[in-house]
Protein backbone atom coordinates (compact mmCIF):
# COMPACT_ATOMS: atom_id res chain seq x y z
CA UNK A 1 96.83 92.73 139.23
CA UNK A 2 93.18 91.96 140.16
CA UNK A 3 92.56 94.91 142.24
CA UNK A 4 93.98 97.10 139.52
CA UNK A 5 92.11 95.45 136.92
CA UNK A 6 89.18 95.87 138.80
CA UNK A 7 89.57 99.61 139.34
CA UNK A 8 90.56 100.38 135.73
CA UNK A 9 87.02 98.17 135.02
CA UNK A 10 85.22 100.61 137.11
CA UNK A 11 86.94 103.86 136.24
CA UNK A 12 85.71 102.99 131.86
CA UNK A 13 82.22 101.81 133.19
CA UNK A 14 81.86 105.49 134.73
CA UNK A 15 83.65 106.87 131.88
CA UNK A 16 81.16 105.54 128.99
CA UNK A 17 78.23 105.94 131.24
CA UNK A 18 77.58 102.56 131.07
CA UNK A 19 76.20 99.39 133.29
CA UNK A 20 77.59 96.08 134.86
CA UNK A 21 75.49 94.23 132.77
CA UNK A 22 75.11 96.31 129.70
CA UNK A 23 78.56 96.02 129.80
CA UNK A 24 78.29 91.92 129.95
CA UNK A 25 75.74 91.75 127.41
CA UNK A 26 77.71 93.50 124.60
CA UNK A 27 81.02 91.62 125.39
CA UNK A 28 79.18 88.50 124.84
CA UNK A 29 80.04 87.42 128.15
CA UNK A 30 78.09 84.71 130.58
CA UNK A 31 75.79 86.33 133.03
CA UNK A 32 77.87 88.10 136.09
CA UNK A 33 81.28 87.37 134.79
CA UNK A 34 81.83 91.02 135.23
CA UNK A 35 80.07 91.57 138.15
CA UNK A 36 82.03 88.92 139.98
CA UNK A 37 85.59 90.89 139.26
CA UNK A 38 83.80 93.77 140.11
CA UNK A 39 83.03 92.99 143.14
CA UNK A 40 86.48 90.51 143.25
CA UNK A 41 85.03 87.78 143.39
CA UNK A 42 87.05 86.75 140.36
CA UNK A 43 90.35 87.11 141.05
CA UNK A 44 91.87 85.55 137.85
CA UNK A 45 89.67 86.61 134.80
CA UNK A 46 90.75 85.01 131.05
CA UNK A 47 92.51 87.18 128.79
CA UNK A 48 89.64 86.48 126.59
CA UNK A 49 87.58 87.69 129.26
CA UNK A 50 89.73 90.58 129.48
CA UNK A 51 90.06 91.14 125.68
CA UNK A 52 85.84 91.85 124.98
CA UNK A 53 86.12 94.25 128.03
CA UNK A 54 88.67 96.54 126.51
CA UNK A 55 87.16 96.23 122.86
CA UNK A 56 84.01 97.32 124.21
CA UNK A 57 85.20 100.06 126.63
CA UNK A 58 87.40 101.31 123.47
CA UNK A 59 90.43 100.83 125.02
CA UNK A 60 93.92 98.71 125.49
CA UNK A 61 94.45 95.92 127.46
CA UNK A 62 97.05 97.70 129.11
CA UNK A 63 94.91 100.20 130.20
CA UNK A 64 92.79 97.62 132.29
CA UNK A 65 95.74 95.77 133.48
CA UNK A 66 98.07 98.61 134.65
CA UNK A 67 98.14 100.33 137.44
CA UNK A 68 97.44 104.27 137.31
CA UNK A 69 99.19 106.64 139.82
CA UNK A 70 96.21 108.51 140.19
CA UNK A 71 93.08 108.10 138.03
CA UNK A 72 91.53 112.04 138.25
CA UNK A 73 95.27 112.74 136.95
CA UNK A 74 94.96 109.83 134.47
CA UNK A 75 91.62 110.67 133.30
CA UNK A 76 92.62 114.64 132.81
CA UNK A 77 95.65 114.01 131.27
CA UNK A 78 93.87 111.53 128.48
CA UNK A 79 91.42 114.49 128.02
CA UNK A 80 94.87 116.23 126.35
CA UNK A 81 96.18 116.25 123.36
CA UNK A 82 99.05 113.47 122.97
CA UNK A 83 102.32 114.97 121.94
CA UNK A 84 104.34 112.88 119.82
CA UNK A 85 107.26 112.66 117.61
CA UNK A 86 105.90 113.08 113.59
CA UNK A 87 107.65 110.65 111.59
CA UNK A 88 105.59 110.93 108.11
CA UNK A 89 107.35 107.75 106.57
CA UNK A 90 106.72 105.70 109.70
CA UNK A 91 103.07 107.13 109.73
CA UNK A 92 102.37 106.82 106.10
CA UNK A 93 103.63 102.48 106.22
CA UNK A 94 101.31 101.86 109.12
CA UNK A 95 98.46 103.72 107.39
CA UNK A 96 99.44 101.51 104.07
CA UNK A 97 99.77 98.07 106.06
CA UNK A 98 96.35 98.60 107.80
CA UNK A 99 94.37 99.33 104.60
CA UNK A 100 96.01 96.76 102.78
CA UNK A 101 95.30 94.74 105.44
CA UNK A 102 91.42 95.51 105.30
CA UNK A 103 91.51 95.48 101.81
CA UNK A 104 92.69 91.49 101.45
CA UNK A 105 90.25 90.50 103.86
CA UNK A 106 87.27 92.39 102.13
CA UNK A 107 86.53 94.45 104.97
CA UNK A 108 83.86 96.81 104.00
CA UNK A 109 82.15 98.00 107.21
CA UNK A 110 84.02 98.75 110.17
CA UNK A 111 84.93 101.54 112.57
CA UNK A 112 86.52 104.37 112.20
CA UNK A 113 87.78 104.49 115.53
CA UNK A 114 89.35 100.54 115.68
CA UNK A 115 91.52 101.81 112.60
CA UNK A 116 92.52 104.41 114.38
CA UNK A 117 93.61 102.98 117.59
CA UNK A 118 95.64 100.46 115.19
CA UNK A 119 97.33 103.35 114.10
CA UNK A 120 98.18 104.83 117.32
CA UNK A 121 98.85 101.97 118.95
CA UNK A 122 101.60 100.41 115.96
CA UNK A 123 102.95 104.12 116.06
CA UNK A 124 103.64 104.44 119.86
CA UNK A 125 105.40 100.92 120.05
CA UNK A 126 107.09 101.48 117.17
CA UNK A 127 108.76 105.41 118.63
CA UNK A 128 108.86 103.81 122.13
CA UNK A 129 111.21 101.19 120.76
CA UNK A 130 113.26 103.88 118.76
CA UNK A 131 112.79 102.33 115.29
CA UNK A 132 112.25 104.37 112.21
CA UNK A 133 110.37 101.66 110.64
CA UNK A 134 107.21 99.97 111.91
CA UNK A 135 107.32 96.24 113.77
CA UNK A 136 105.84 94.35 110.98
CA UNK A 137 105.13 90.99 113.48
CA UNK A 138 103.78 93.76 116.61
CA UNK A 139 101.68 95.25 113.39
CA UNK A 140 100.36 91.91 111.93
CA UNK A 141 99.71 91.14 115.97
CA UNK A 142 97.37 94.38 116.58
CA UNK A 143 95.18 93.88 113.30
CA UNK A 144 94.39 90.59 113.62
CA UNK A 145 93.89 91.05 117.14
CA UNK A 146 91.81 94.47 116.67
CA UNK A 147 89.77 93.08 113.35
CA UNK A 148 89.93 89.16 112.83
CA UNK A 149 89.58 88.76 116.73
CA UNK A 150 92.69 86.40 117.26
């Protein structure tokens, strides 16, 4: 898993035209943490670790952790629409979770793009595993993940 962790690491460095330790400083993390699985030095970082990296490359944690068949194909074939199956009831109860999730816990600031991803990402789970009605646990999982930090 390291060397594919490390590879996905470098591939969303290059993507957001970013640094090593720009990267570091805005996850919070302790000086050359990220250099070190870089460079694999580190060959077992903390999910917490792994967590700030993904928030702050705007991605999943699956998309450090798994391994890509090719990433040129990976890369062009994010750069594409996603097709997907419309279900406007399943749509419209994640959309209604999420802001009555924000709206308990008074959020009044945040991004447009974390609400967003909660979408997508309660959405795809929910068609991958067939259902017609969204996961409320998997749901209550991602947002308090995504916005509380847990």
């Amino acid at each position: 898993m390291h060397d594919t962790l490390r590879t996905n690491i470098k591939n969303k460095i290059q993507q957001n035209k970013t640094s090593v330790s720009e990267l570091e400083r805005r996850a919070g993390l302790k000086p050359s943490t990220l250099q070190n699985i870089v460079l694999g030095r580190s060959k077992n970082p903390g999910l917490e670790t792994i967590m700030s990296l993904a928030k702050e490359l705007g991605c999943t944690i699956d998309e450090l952790i798994s391994p890509s068949v090719d990433s040129q194909f990976k890369k062009a074939k994010t750069d594409l629409p996603m097709k997907i199956i419309w279900n406007e009831t399943l749509f419209i109860s994640i959309v209604s979770y999420i802001a009555e999730f924000l709206t308990q816990h008074s959020f009044s600031l945040i991004e447009i793009n974390e609400v967003l991803e909660c979408i997508k990402e309660i959405y795809t789970y929910s068609l991958k595993a067939q259902s017609e009605t969204m996961d409320s646990k998997f749901a209550e999982w991602i947002v308090e993940r995504k916005f509380l930090g847990k």
